[in-house]
N, C-alpha and C. Protein backbone atom coordinates (compact mmCIF):
# COMPACT_ATOMS: atom_id res chain seq x y z
N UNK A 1 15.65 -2.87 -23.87
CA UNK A 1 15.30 -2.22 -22.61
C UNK A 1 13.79 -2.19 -22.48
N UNK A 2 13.15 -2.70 -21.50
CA UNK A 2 11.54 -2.64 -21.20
C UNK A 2 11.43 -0.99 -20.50
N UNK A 3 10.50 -0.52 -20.65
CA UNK A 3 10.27 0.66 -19.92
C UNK A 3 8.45 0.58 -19.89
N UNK A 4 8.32 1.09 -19.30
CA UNK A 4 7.27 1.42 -17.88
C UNK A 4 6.33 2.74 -17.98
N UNK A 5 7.22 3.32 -18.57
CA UNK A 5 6.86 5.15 -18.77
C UNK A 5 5.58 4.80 -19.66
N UNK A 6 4.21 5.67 -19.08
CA UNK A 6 3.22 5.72 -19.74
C UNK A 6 3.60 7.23 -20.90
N UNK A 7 3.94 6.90 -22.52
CA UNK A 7 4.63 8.13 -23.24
C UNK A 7 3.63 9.44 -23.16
N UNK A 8 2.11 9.48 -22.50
CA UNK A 8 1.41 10.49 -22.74
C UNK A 8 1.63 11.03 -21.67
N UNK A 9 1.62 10.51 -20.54
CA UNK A 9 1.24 11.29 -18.97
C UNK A 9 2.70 11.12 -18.58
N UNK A 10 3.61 10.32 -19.14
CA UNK A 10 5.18 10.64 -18.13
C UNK A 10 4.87 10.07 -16.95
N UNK A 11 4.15 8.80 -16.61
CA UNK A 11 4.20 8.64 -15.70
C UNK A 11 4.49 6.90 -15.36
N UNK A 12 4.91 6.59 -14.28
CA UNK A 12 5.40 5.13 -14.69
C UNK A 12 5.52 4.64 -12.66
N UNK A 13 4.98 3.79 -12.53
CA UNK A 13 4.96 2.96 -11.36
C UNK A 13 6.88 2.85 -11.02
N UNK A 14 6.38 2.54 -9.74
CA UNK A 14 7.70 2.36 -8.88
C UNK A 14 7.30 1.06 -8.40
N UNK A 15 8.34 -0.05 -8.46
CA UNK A 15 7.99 -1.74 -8.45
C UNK A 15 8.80 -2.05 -7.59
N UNK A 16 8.88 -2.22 -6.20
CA UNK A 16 9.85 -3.15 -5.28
C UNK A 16 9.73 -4.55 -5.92
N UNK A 17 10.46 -5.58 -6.71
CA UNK A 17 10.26 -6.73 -6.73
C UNK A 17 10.37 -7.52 -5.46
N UNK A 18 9.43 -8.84 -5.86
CA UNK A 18 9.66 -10.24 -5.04
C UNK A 18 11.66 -10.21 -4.70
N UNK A 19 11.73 -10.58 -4.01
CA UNK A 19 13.07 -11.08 -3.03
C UNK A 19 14.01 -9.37 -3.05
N UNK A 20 13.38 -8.25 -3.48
CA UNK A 20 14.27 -7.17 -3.10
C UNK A 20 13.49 -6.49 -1.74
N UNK A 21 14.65 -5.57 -1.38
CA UNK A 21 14.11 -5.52 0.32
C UNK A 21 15.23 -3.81 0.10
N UNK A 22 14.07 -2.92 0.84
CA UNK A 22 14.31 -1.65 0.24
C UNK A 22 14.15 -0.93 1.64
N UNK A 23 14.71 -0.23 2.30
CA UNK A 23 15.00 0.79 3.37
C UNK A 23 15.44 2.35 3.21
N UNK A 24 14.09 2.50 3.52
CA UNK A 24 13.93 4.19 2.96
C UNK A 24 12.60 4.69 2.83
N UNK A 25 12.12 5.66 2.62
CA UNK A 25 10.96 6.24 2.54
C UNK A 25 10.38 6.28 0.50
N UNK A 26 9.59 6.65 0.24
CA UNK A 26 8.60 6.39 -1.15
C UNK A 26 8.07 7.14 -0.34
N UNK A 27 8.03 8.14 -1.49
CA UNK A 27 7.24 9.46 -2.16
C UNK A 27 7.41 9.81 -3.58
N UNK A 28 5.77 9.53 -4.10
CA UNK A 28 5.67 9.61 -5.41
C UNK A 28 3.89 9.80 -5.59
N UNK A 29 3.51 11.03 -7.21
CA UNK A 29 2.17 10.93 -7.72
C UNK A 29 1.81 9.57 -8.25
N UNK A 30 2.32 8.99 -8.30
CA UNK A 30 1.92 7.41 -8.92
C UNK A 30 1.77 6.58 -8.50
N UNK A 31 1.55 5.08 -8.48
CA UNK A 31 1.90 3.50 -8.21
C UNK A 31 3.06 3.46 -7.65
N UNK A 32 2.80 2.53 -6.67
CA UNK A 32 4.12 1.79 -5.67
C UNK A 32 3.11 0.46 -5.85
N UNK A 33 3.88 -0.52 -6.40
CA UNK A 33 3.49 -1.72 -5.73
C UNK A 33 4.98 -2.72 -5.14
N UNK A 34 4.51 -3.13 -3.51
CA UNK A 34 5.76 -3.95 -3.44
C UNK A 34 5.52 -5.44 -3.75
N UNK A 35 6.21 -5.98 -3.86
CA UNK A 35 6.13 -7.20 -3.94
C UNK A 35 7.49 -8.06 -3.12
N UNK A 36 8.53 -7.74 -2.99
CA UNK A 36 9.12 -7.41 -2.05
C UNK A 36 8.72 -7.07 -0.44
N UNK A 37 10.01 -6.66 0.18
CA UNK A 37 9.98 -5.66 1.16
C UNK A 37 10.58 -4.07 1.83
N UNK A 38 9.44 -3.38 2.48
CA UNK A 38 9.88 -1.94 2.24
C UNK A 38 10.36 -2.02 3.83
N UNK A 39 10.99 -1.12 4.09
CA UNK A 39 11.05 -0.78 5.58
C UNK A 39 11.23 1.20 5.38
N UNK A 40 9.71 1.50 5.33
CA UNK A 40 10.31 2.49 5.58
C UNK A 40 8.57 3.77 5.39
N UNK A 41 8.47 5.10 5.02
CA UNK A 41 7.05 5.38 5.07
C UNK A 41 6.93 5.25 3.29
N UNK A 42 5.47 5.17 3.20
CA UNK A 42 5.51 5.23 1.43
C UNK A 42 4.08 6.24 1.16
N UNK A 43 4.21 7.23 0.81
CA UNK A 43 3.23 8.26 -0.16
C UNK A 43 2.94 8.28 -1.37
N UNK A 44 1.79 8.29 -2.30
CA UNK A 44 1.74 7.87 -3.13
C UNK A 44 0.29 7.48 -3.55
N UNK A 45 -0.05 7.81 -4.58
CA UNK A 45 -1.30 8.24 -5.27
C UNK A 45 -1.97 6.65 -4.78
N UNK A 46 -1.69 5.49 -5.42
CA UNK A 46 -2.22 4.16 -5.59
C UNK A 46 -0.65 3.27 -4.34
N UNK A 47 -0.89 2.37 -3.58
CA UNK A 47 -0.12 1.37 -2.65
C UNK A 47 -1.07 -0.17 -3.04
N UNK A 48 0.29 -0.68 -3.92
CA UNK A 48 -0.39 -1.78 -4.05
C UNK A 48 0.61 -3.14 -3.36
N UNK A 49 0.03 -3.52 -2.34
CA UNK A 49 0.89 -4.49 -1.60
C UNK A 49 0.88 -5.78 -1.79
N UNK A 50 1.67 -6.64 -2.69
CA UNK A 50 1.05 -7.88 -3.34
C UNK A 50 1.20 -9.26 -1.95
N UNK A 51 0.81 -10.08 -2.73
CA UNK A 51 1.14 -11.31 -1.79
C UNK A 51 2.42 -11.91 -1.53
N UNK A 52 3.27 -11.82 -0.55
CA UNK A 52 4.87 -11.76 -0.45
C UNK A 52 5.12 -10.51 -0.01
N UNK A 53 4.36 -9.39 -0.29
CA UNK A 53 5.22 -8.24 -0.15
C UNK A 53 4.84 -7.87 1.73
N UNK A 54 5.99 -7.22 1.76
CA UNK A 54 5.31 -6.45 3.52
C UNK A 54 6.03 -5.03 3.25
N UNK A 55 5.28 -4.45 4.20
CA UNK A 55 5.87 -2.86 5.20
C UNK A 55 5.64 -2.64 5.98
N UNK A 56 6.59 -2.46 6.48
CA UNK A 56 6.87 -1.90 7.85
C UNK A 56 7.00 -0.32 7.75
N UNK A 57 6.06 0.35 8.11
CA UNK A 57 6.42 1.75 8.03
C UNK A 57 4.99 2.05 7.97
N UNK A 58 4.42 3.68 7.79
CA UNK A 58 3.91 4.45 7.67
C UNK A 58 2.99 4.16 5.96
N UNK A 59 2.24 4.25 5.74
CA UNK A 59 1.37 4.79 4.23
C UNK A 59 0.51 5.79 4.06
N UNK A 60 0.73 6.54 3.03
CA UNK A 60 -0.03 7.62 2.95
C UNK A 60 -0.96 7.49 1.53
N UNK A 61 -2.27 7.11 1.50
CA UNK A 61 -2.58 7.03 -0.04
C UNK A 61 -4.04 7.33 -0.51
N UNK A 62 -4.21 7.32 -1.30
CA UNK A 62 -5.83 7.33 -1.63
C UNK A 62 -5.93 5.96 -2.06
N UNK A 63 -5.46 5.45 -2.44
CA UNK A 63 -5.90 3.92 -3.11
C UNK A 63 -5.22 2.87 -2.72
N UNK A 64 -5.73 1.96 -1.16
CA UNK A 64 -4.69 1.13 -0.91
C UNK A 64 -4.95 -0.46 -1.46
N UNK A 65 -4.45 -1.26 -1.97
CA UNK A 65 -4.89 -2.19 -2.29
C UNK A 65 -3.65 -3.40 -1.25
N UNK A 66 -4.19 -4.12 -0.72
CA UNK A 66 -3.53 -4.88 0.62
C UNK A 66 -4.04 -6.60 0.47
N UNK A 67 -2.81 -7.20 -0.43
CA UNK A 67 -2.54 -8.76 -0.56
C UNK A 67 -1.96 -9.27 0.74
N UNK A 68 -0.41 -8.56 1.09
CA UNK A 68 0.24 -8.85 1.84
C UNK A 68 0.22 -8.23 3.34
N UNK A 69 1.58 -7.97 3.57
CA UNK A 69 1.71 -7.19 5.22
C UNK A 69 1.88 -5.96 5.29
N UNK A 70 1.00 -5.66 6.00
CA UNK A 70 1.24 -3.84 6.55
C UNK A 70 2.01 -4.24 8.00
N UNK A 71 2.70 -3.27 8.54
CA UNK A 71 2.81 -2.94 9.82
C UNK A 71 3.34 -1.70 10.06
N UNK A 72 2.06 -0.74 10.30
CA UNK A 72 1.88 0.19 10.59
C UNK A 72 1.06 1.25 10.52
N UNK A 73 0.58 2.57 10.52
CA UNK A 73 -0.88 2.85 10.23
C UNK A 73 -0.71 3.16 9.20
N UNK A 74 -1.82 3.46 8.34
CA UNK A 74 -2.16 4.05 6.90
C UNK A 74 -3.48 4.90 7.15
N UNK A 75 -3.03 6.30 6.09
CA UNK A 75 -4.23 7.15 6.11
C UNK A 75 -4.90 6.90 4.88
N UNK A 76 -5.60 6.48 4.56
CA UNK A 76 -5.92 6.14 2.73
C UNK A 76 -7.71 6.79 2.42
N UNK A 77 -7.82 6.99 1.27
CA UNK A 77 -9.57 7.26 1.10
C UNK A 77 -10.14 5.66 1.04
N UNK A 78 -9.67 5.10 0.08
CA UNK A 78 -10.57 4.18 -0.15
C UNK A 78 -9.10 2.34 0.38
N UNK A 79 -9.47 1.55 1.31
CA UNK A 79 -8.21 0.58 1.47
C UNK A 79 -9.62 -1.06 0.76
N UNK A 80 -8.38 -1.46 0.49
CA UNK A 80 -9.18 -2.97 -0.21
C UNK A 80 -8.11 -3.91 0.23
N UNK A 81 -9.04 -4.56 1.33
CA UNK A 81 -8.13 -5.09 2.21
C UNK A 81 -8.32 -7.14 1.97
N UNK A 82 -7.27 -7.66 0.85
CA UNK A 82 -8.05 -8.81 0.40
C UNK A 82 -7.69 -10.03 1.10
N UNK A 83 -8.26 -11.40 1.17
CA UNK A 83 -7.84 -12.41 1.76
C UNK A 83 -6.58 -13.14 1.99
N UNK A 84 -5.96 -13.15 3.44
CA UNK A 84 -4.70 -13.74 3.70
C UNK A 84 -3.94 -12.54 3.95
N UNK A 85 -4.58 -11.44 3.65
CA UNK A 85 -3.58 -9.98 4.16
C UNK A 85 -3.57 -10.04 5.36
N UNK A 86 -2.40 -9.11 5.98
CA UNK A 86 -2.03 -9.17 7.37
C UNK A 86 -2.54 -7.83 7.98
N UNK A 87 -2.52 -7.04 8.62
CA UNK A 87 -1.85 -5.62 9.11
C UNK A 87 -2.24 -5.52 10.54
N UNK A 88 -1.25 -4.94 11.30
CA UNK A 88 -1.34 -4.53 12.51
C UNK A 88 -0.84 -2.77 12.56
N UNK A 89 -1.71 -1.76 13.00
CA UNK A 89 -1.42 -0.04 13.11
C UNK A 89 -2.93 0.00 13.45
N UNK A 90 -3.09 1.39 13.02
CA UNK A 90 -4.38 1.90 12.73
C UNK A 90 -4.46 1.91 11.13
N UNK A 91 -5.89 2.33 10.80
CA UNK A 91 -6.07 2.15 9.52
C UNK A 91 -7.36 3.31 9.46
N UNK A 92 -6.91 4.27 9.23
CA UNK A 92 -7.89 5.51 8.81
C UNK A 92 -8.41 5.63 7.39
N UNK A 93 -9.18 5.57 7.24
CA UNK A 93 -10.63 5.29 6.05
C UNK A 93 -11.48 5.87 5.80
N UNK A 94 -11.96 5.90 4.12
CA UNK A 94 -13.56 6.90 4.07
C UNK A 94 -14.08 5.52 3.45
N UNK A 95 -13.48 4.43 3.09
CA UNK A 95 -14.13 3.68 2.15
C UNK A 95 -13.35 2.49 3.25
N UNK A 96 -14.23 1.53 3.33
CA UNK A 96 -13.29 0.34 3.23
C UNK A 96 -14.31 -0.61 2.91
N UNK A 97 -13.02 -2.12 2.02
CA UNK A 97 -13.52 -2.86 1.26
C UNK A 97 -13.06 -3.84 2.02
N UNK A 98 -13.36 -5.08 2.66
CA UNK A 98 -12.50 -6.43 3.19
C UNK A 98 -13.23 -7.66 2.37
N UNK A 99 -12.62 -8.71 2.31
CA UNK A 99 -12.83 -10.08 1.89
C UNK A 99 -12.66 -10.97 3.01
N UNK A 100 -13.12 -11.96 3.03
CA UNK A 100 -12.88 -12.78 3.86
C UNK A 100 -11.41 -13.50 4.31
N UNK A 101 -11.44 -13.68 5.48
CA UNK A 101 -10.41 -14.49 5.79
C UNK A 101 -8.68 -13.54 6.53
N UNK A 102 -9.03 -12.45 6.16
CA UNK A 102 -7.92 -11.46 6.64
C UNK A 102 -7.73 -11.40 7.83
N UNK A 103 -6.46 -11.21 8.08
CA UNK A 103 -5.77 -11.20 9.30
C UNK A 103 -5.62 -9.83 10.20
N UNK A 104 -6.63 -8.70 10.32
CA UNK A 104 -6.51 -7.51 10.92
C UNK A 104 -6.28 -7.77 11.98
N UNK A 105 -5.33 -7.38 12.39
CA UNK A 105 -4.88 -6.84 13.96
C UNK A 105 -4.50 -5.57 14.25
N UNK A 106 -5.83 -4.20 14.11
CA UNK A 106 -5.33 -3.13 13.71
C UNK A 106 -7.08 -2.40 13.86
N UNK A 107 -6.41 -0.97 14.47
CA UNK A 107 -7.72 0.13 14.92
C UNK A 107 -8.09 0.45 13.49
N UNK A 108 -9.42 0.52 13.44
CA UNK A 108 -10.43 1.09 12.52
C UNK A 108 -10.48 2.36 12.55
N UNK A 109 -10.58 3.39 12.10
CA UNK A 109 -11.06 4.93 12.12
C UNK A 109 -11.22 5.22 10.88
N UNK A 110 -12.81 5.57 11.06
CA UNK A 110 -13.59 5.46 9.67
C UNK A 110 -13.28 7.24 9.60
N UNK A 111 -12.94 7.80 8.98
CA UNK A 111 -12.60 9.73 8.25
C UNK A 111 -14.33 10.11 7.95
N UNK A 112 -14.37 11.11 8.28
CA UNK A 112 -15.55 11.46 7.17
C UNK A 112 -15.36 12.34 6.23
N UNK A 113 -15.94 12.48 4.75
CA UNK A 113 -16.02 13.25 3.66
C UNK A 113 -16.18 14.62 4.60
N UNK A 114 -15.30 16.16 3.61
CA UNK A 114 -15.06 17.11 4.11
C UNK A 114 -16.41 17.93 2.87
């Protein structure tokens, strides 16, 4: 059996794989990365969206990291938005990181520190 569980902190990522396709909401203190597809909102400390993966839905995160497709807004502190990524929503931000070549089709709203 492989396991995931970090044994000090009890804590262990939630993994949509490549070709699984998941309908429902994610809420969790930890890692989501899809690689796959979600249809649905996802909360969650770290959103890591690989290349292949999409969502459709809502994100709520401090740490977004964006290979693949968003569709829909995200509230995040810091989004790292890398080449060949997609997203169309809004995208509310205190940090943002882009690379070249990305496909934004999607409102900016920069947050400010409280």
């Amino acid at each position: 059996m492989l396991a995931f569980t970090n044994s000090i902190e009890k804590q262990s990522p939630t993994i949509i794989g490549a070709g699984c396709a998941l309908k429902g909401n994610i809420k969790t203190d930890n890692v989501v990365q899809v690689h796959g597809s979600v249809e649905g909102n996802i909360q969650a400390e770290t959103v890591i969206i690989g290349r292949g993966g999409c969502v459709v839905g809502e994100i709520i995160t401090k740490n977004l990291f964006l290979h693949g497709e968003l569709n829909g807004p995200a509230t995040v502190d810091t989004a790292n938005i890398f080449s060949n990524a997609q997203m169309v929503g809004v995208l509310s931000y205190k940090t943002l990181n882009i690379t070249e070549n990305t496909g934004l089709e999607c409102k900016l709203s920069k947050r400010k520190d409280k």
